[in-house]
Every structure is written in C-alpha cells, then in structure tokens.
Protein backbone atom coordinates (compact mmCIF):
# COMPACT_ATOMS: atom_id res chain seq x y z
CA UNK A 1 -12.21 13.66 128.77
CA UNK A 2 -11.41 10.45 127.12
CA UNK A 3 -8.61 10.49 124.07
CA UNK A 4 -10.48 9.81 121.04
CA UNK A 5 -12.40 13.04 122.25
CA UNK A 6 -9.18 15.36 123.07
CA UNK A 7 -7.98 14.15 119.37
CA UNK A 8 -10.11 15.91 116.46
CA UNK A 9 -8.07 13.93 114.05
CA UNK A 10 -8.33 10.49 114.98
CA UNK A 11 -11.08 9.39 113.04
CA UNK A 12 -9.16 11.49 109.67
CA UNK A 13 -6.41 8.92 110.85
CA UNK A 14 -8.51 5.57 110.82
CA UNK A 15 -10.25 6.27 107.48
CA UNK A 16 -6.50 6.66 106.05
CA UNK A 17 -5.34 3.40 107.53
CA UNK A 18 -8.35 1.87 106.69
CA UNK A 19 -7.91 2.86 102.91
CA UNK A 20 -4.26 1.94 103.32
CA UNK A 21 -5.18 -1.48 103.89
CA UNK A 22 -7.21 -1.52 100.96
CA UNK A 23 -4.97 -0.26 98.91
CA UNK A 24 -2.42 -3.59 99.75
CA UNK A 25 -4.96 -5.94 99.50
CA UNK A 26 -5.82 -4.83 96.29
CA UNK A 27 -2.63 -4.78 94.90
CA UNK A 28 -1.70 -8.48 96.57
CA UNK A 29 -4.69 -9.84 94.88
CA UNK A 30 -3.76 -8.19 91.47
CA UNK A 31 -0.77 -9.98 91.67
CA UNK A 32 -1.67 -13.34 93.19
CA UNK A 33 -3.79 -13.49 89.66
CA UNK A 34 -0.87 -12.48 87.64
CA UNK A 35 0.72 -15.50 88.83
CA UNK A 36 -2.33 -17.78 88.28
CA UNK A 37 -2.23 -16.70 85.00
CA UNK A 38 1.32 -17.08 84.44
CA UNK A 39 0.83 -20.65 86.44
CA UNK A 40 -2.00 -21.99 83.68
CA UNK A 41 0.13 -20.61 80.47
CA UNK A 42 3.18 -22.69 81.71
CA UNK A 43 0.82 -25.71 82.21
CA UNK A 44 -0.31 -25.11 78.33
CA UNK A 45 0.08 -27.98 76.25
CA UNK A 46 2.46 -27.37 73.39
CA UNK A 47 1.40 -26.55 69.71
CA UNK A 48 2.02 -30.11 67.83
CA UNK A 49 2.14 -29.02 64.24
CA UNK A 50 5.10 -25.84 65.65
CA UNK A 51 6.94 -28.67 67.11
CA UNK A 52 6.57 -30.54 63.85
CA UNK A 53 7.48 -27.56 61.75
CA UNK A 54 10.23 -26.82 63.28
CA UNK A 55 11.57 -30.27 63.64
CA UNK A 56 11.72 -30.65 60.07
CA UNK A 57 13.08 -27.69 59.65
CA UNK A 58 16.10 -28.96 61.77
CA UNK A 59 16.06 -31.58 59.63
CA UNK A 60 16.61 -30.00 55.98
CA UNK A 61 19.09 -27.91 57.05
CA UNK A 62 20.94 -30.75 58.48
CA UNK A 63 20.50 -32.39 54.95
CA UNK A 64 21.56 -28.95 53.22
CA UNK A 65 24.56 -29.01 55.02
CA UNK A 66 25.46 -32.25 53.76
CA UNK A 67 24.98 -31.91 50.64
CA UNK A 68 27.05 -28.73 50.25
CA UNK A 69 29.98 -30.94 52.33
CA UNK A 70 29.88 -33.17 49.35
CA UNK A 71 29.51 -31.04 46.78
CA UNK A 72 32.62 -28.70 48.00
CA UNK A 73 34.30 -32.43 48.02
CA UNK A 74 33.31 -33.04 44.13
CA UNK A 75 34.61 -29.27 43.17
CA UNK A 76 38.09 -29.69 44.95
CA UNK A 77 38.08 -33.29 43.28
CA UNK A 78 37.34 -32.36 39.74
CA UNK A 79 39.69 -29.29 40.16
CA UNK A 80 42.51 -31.85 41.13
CA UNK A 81 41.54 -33.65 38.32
CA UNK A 82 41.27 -31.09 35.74
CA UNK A 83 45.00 -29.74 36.62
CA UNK A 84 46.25 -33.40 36.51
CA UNK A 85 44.93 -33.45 32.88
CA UNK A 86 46.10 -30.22 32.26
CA UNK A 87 49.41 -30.91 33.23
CA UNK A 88 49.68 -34.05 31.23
CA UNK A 89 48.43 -32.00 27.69
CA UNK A 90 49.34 -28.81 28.06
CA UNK A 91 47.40 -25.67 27.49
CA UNK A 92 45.36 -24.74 24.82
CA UNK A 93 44.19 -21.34 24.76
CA UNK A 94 40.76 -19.97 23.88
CA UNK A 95 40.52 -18.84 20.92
CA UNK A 96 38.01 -15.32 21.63
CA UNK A 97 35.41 -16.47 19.04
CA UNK A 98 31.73 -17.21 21.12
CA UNK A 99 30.09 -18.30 17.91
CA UNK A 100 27.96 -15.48 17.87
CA UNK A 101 25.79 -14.51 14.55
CA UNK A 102 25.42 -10.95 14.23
CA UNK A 103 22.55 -10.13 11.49
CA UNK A 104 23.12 -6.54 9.52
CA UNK A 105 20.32 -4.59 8.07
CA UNK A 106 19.33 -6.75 4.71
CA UNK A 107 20.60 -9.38 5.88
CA UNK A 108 19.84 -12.33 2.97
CA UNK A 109 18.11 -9.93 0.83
CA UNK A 110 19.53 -11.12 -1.40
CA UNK A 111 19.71 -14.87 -1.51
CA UNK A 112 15.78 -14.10 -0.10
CA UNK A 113 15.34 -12.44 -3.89
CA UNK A 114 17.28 -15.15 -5.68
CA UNK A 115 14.88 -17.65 -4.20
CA UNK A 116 11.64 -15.77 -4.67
CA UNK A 117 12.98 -15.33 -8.68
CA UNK A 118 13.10 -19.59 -8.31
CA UNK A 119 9.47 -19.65 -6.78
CA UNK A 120 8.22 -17.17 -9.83
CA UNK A 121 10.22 -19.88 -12.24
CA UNK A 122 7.74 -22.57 -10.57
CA UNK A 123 4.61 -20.54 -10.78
CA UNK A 124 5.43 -19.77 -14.54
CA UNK A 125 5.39 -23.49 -15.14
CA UNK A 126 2.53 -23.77 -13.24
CA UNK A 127 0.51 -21.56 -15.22
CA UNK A 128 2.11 -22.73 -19.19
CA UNK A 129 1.21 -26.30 -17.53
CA UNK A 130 -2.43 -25.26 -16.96
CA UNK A 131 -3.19 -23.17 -20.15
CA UNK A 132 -0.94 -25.03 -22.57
CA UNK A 133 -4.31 -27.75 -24.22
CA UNK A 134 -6.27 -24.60 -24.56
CA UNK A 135 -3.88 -21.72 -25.95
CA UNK A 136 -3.17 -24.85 -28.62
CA UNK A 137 -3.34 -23.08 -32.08
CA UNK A 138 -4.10 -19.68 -31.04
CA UNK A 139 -2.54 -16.50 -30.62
CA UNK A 140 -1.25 -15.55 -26.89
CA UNK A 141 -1.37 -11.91 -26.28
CA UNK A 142 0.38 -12.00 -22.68
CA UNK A 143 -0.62 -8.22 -20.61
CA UNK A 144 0.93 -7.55 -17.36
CA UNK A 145 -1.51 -6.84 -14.55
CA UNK A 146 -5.39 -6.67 -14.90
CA UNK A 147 -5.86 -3.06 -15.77
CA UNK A 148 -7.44 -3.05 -19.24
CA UNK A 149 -6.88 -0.33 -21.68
CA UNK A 150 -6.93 2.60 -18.61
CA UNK A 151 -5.69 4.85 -20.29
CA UNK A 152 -7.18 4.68 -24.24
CA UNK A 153 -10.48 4.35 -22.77
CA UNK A 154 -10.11 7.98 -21.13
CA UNK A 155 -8.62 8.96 -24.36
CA UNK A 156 -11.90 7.62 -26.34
CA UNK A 157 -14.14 8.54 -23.82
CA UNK A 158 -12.73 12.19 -23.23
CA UNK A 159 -12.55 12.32 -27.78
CA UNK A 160 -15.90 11.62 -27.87
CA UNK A 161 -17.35 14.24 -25.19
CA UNK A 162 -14.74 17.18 -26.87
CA UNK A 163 -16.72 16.11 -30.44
CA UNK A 164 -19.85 16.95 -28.63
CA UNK A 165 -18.46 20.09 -27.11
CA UNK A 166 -17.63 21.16 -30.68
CA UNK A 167 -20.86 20.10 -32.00
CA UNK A 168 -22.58 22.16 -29.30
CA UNK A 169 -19.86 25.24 -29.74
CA UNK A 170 -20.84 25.49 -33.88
CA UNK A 171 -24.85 25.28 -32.81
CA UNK A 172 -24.24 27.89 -30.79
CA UNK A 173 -22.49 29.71 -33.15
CA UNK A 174 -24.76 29.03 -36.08
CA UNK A 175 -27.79 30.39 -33.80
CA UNK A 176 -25.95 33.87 -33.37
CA UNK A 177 -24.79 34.26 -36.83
CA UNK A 178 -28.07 33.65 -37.89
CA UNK A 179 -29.77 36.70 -35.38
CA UNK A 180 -26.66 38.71 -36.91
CA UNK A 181 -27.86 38.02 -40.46
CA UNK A 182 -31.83 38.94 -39.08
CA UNK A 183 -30.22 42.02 -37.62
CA UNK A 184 -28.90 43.05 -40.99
CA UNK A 185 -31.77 42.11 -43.18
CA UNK A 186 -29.22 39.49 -44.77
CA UNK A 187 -30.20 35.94 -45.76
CA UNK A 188 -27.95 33.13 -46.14
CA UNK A 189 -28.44 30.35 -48.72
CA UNK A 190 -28.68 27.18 -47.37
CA UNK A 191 -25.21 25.54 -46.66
CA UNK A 192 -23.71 28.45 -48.05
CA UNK A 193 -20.71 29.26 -44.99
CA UNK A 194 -23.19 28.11 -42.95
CA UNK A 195 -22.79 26.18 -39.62
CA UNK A 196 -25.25 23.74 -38.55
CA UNK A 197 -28.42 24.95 -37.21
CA UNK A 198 -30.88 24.68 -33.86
CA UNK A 199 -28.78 25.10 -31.33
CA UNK A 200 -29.18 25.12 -27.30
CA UNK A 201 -28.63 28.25 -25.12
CA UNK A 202 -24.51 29.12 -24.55
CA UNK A 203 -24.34 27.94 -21.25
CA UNK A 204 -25.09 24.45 -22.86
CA UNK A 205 -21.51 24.72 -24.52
CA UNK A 206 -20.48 26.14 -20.87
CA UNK A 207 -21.66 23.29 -19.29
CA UNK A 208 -20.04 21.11 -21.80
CA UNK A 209 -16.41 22.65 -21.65
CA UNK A 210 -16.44 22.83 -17.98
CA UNK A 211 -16.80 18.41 -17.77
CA UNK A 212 -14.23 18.11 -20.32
CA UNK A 213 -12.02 20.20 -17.90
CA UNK A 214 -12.85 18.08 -15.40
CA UNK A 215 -12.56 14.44 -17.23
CA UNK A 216 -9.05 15.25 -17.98
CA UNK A 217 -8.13 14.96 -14.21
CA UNK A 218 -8.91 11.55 -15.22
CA UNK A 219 -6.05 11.16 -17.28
CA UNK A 220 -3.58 11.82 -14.76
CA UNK A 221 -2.22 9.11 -12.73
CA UNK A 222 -1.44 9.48 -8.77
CA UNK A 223 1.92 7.59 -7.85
CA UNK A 224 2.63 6.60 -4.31
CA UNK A 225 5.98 5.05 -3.82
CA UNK A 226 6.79 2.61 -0.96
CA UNK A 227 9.50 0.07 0.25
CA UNK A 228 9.23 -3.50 1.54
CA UNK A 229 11.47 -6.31 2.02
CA UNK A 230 11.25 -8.13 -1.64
CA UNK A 231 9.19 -5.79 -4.16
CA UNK A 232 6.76 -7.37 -6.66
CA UNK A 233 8.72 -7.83 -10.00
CA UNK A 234 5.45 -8.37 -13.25
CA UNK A 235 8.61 -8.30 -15.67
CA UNK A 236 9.81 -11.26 -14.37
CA UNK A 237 6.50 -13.13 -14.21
CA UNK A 238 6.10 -12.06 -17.85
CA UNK A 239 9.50 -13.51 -19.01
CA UNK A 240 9.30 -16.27 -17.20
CA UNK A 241 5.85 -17.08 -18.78
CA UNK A 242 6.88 -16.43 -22.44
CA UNK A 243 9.82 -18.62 -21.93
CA UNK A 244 7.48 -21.65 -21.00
CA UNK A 245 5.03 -20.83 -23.56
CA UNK A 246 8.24 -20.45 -26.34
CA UNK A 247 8.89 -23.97 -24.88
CA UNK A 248 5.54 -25.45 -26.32
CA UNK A 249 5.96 -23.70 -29.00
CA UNK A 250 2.50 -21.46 -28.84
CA UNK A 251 2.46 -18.19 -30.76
CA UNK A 252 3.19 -15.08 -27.96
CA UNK A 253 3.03 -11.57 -28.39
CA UNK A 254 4.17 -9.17 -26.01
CA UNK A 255 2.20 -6.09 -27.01
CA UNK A 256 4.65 -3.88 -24.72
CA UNK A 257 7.34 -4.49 -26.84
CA UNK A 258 6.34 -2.65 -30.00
CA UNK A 259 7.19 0.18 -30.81
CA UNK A 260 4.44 2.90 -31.83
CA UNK A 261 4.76 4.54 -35.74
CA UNK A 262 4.69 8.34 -36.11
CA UNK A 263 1.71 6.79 -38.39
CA UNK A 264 -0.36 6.07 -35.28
CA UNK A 265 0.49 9.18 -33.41
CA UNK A 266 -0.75 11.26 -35.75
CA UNK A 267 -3.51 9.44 -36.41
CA UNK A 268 -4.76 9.05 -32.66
CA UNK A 269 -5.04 13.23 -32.39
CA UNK A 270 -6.30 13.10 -36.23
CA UNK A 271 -9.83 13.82 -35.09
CA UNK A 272 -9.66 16.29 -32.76
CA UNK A 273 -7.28 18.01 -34.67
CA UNK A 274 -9.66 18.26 -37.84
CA UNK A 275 -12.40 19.98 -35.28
CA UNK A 276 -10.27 22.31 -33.84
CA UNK A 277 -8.89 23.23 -38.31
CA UNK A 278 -12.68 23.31 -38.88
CA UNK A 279 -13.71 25.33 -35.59
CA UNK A 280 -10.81 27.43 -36.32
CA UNK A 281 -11.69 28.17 -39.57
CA UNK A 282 -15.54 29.13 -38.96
CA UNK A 283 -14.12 31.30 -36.13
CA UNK A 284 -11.97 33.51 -38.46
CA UNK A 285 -15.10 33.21 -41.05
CA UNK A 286 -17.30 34.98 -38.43
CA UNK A 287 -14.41 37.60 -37.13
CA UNK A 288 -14.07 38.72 -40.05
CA UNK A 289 -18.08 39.38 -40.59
CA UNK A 290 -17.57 41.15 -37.47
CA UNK A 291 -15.47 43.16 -38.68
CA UNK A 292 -16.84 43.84 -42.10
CA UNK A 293 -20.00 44.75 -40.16
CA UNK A 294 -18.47 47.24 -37.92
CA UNK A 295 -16.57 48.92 -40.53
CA UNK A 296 -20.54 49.01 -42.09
CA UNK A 297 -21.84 50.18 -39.01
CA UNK A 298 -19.05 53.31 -38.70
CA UNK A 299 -20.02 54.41 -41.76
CA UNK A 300 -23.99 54.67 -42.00
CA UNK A 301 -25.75 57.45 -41.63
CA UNK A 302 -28.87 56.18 -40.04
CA UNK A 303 -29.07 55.99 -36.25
CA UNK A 304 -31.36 52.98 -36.32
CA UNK A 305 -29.14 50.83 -39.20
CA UNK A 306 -25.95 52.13 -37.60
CA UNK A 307 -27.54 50.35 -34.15
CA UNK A 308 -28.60 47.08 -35.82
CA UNK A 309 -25.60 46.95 -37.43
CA UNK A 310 -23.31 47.53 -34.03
CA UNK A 311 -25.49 44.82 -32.57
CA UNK A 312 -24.84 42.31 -35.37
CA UNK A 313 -21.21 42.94 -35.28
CA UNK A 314 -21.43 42.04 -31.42
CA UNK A 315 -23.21 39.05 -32.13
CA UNK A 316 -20.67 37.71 -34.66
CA UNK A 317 -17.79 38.27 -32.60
CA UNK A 318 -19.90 36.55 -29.53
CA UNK A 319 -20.37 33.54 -32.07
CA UNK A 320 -16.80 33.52 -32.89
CA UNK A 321 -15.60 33.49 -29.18
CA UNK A 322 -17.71 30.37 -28.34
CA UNK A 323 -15.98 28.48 -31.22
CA UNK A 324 -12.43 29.77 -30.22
CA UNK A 325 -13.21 28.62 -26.26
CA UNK A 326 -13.97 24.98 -27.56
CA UNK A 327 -10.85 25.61 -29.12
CA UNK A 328 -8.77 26.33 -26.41
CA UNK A 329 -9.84 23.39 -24.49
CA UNK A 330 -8.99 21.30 -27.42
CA UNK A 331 -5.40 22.53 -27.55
CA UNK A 332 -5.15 21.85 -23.86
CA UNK A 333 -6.10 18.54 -24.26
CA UNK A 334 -3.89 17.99 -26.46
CA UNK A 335 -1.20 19.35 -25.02
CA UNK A 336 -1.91 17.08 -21.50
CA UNK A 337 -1.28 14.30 -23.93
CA UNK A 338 2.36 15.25 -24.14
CA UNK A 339 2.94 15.08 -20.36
CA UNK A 340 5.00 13.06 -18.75
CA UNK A 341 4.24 10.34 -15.35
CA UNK A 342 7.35 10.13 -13.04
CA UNK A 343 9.14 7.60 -15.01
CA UNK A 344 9.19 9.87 -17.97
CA UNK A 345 6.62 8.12 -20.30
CA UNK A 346 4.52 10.26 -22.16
CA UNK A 347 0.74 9.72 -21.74
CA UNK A 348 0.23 10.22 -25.70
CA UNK A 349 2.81 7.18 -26.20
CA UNK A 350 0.57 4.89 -23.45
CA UNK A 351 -2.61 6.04 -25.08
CA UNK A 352 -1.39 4.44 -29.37
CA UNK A 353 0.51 1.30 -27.08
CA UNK A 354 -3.07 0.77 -25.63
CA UNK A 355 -4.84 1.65 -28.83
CA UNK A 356 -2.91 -1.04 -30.48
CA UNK A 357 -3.06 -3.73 -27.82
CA UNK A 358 -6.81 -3.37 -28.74
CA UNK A 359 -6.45 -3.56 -32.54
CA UNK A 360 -4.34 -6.78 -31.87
CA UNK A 361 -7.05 -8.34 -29.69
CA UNK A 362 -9.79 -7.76 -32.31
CA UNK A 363 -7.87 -10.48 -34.62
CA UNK A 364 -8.92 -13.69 -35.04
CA UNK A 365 -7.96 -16.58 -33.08
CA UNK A 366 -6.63 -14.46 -30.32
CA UNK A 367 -6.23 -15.17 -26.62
CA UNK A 368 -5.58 -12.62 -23.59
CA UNK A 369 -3.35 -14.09 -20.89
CA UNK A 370 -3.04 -11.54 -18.19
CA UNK A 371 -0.55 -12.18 -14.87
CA UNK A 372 0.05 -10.33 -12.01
CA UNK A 373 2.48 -10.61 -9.19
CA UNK A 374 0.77 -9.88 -5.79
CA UNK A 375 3.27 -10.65 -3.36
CA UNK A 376 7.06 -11.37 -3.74
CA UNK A 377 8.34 -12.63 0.20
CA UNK A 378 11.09 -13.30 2.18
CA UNK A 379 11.86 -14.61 5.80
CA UNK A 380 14.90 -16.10 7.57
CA UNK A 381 15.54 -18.17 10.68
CA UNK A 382 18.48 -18.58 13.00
CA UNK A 383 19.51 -21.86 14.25
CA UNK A 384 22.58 -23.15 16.41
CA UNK A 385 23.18 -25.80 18.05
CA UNK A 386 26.35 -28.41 18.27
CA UNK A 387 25.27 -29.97 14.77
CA UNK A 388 26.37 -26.14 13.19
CA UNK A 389 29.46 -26.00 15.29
CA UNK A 390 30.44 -29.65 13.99
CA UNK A 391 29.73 -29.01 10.37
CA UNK A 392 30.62 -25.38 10.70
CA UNK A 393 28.10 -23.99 8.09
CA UNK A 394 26.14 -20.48 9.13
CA UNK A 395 22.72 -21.36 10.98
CA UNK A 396 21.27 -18.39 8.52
CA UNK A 397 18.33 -19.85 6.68
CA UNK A 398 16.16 -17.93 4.37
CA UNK A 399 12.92 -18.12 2.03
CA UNK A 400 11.67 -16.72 -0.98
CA UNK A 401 8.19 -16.69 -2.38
CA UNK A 402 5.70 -15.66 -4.86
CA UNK A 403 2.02 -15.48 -5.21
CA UNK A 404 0.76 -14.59 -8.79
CA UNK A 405 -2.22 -14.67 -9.96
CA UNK A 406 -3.41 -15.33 -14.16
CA UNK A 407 -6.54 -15.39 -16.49
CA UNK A 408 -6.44 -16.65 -20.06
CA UNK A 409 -9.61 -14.52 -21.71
CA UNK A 410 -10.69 -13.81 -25.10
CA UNK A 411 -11.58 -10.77 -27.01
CA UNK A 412 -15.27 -10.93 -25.55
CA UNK A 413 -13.80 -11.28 -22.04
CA UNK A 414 -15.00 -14.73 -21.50
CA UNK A 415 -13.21 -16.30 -19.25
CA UNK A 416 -10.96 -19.56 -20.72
CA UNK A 417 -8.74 -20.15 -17.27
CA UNK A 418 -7.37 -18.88 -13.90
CA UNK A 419 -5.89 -19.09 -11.08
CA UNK A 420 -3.96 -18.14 -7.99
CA UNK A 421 -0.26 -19.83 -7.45
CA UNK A 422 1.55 -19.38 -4.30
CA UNK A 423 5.24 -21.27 -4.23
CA UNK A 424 7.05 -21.44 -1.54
CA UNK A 425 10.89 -21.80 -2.25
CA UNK A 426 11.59 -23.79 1.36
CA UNK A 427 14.42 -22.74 3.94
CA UNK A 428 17.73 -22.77 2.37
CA UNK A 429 21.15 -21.97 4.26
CA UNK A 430 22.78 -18.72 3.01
CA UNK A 431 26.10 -20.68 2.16
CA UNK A 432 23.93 -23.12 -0.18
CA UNK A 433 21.57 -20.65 -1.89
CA UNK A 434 24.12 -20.30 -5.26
CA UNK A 435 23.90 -24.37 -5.88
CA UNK A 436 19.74 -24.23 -5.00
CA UNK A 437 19.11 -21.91 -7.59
C-alpha cells in the first residue's frame, strides 16, 4: 500500500498549500503595484503655477518684513525726536476740550424764525413791488387767507331758509285755523287776524325745520391743532404788506381791525328776530282761540256742537304748536350765534366782521388783496473743519424761509394780479444771525 493511499488527508493537505501559495502571490503582486504606483507619482512633474504661487509668496513676506524693520526704525526715530523737542519746550498740557458740537432739542429755532421773519420782509416787497402801478388810486382792502366771507354766507344762507321755515310754519297754521273756523260755522274777514293762506301739508314745515337743524352744523368750525418746526405766521405777512403799501402811500384798510357797533349786532339778528315777535304773537292769538273754544265747547249742551267745537279747539292749539316749533328753532339759532370757537371768539362777532368786510368791498374804487402764508421753514447744517478751529466761530448754520402766496381782485372777483413767492433767507452762522437781520 503506497503512502498517498495509507494517508486520507493528503490531498486536504495539497489543496491548502496550494491555496497558500496563492494567497502570497497575490498579496506580492498587490504590493509590487503599490510601488509602481508610488514609483510614477514620484516621477510626476511638478505643478508650475504652485511653484510660482508659492514663490511669490516667499517673496512678499520677505518684503513685509522689511518694511515693518523700517517702519519700527521711523517710530523709535520720531519718538527720539519728539522727546528731544519736548525737552527743549516743555510741556503743554491738553486742555480736555475735543471740539465737539452737541445740538439740543430746538436747536436755532430761533435764529431759524428770525430769518424766516427776514424772508417774509422780502416777499412783502415782492408783492407791494408787483401790485403797486395797479392798486394806484384805489382803495386796498388787504384779507388774510383765501377763505371768503365763510362764515356770513352760512349766516345769510341759514337766514334765508329759517324765513322760509316761518313762511311755511304760518301756512300751515293759517290752513288749520281756517278748518277750526269751518268747524265752528265762523268766518273770518279777509286780513282780519288772519295768517296767510294755501298752505302745504305739516310735514312740509317738518321737513323744513329738520334742514335748518342740520345747516347749522355748518356753522361750527372743526379745529385740529398741530406742531412743526417754524409755524405759518398770516399776521406777519399782513404787517409786513401794509407797511410796504404805507410806503407808496396807497390807501389800506385792514377790515380785521374794526371794531363791530352794538348798531350792527342788533341789526344782523333784526330779521329773524321780527319772525320769531310775529310767529310769537300769532301763536298766543291762536292759544287763546283754543282756549276760548274749549271753554265754548264745556259749556254746550249739544253733543254734536260740543264735538265740533272740541275738534276746533284741537285744531287751534295744533296750529299754534307748529308756529311755536319754528320758534324754537329760531331761538336756537340764535343762541348758536353766541358760541364760542377755542380761541374764545364768538361766532355772532365773526358773522357782523364778515358782514362788514362785504359792505366795504361794495364801495367804489375798491381792491381785494388777499395773502396767505403756506409754509414758514427752517434747516441747519454742521460744518468743521481747521478753518472753524482757526477762526473759532460755531460751524452751526441755519435757514429761514417763506412761501406766500397773493391775489389783488375786485369786488366782481376778477382777477387784477398773483402770485406765488418763495425766499430763501441763505445759510447764516448762529453767532452772525443778530447783524443779518
């Protein structure tokens, strides 16, 4: 029996070596092309723009370095030099002031205002220059801002409607009485205590009172109130005016200095006080027909008279309620006209200053010259530089302006001139702002 054959394992054996073998070749040749490849990166040519890069690199810092040698050589130089000097004139020492300019709240308002006062100076010339050939002979009536008689206008318009109220009240009232007297079996002679006759329904006269309740909400002025730098000053404008038309000697009336009469007062409420005596009058007139029919009424026998009669006495009274309801919307009007806007001025007192603004204008040879401020302005600027600190004035500068705008009219509204004026008072220092103005 050969060996191979008494051995069952042999062969198990060989295959192992076998794979063994494999195994180390494998891994040899793994790493003989490790080294080839580590062989052809080493024979790589180098990268010229790396080489470049960092070659300059090299370079700057090498120029860096000496130009912070020589520049710690300048410091320790000028040090040297600045304690030599030093030494030679002593010390001064600093005196804590950095020249700063610290700016408040309001801050040249007020040379800002003075300046804007100059620019409204200018404009006023400016507008006497342009009107001055045609205001020649005539009378100037100067009116500050371009509202035109606001508030009589209400007045005249809200007059006339309460005369129709009345007008419709005593129709209405005239109507009833007159059913009363049919009631009765009286007649009344014509224009004897009558009131006028043909008449529309009552709620005519309702509809009538209720619009003058509402037209007097037209009467009432709403005031906002607001702040800005420089406020827009019409007085001002209006003196400044006057005192260049004084200086050409024209003829100027300021229609908001005179003072109202107790003449005019009484005369502005004159009519609607004569329909409310009137109104009152018939009112009582037909109350007491009421009552005289009433009293008739309690006493008759008959059931049919003593009816008509009840119903006549209803209808009088009705007729002298719609008279005493025109009435009371009378007195309320005329008691609005004693109220007061926030600055205290009565709107009765606005209504105859108005009223004779308007007489004035209907005279002859009369011119309206109407101005308005619509912007008053102010800015500032800060400045420093070594020109300040040498001349030590403050490097504050402020401005003042105006814009205002005019129209020279007559009575018939036709236009004589205009125009818009914006002045601009230029940048002025704060310390030089007295001598400027």
């Amino acid at each position: 029996m050969s060996a191979d054959a008494a051995d069952p394992t042999a062969e198990l054996k060989q295959k192992t070596t076998q794979a063994t073998a494999e195994a180390e070749f494998a891994k040899a040749e793994t790493e003989r092309l490790k080294a080839e490849k580590a062989l052809a990166d080493a024979r790589k040519a180098v990268d010229p723009i790396i080489e470049a890069s960092k070659a300059e690199k090299e370079r700057l810092e090498g120029q860096k370095a000496a130009v912070d040698a020589k520049k710690a050589l300048l410091d320790s130089t000028k040090s040297a030099d600045q304690a030599a000097a030093q030494a030679a004139i002593g010390t001064v020492a600093a005196s804590g002031i950095a020249g700063d300019l610290t700016l408040k709240p309001d801050a040249g308002k007020g040379e800002a205002t003075l300046l804007a006062a100059r620019a409204i100076c200018k404009a006023a010339a400016a507008v006497a220059a342009e009107i001055n050939d045609k205001a020649a002979g005539k009378c100037i009536v100067i009116r500050q801002g371009f509202e035109q008689f606001v508030n009589y206008r209400q007045f005249v318009l809200q007059r006339t409607l309460l005369e129709r109220v009345f007008a419709a009240a005593n129709r209405e009232a005239a109507r009833l009485q007159a059913d009363a007297d049919r009631a009765v079996g009286q007649t009344r002679p014509a224009g004897a205590d009558a009131l006028p006759a043909a008449a529309p329904i009552l709620t005519t006269a309702g509809v009538a009172l209720d619009a003058l309740a509402k037209l007097g909400s037209y009467l009432l002025s709403n005031v906002e109130v607001g702040t800005i730098a420089l406020s827009p000053d019409g007085d001002q404008l209006v003196a400044a005016v006057t005192e260049e038309l004084l200086k050409k000697n024209l003829d100027v009336v300021l229609p908001n200095r005179r003072l109202p009469s107790t003449d005019e007062l009484g005369a502005t409420l004159k009519v609607v006080e004569d329909l409310v005596a009137q109104a009152g009058t018939a009112a009582d007139r037909l109350a007491d027909t009421a009552k005289t029919t009433a009293d008739a009424a309690a006493k008759e026998s008959d059931d049919t008279r003593k009816k008509a009669l009840q119903a006549a006495a209803k209808t009088y009274e009705d007729a002298a309620a719609v008279l005493r309801k025109a009435i009371t919307k009378a007195e309320e009007f005329i008691a609005s006209l004693g109220t007061a806007d926030a600055k205290g001025i009565v709107l009765l007192s606005k209504i105859v200053q108005e009223k004779a603004q308007y007489d004035l204008l209907l005279q002859k040879d009369t011119l309206v010259l109407s101005l308005d401020v619509r912007a008053s302005v102010g800015s500032y600027y800060t400045r420093k530089n070594l020109w300040n600190f040498l001349s030590s004035s403050i490097p504050f500068f402020v401005m003042g302006g105006t814009v205002i705008t005019f129209d020279l009219s007559d009575t018939a509204g036709k236009v004589v001139a205009a125009g818009l004026v914006p002045v601009h008072s230029g940048f002025v220092s704060v310390d030089r702002v007295g001598g400027y103005v």
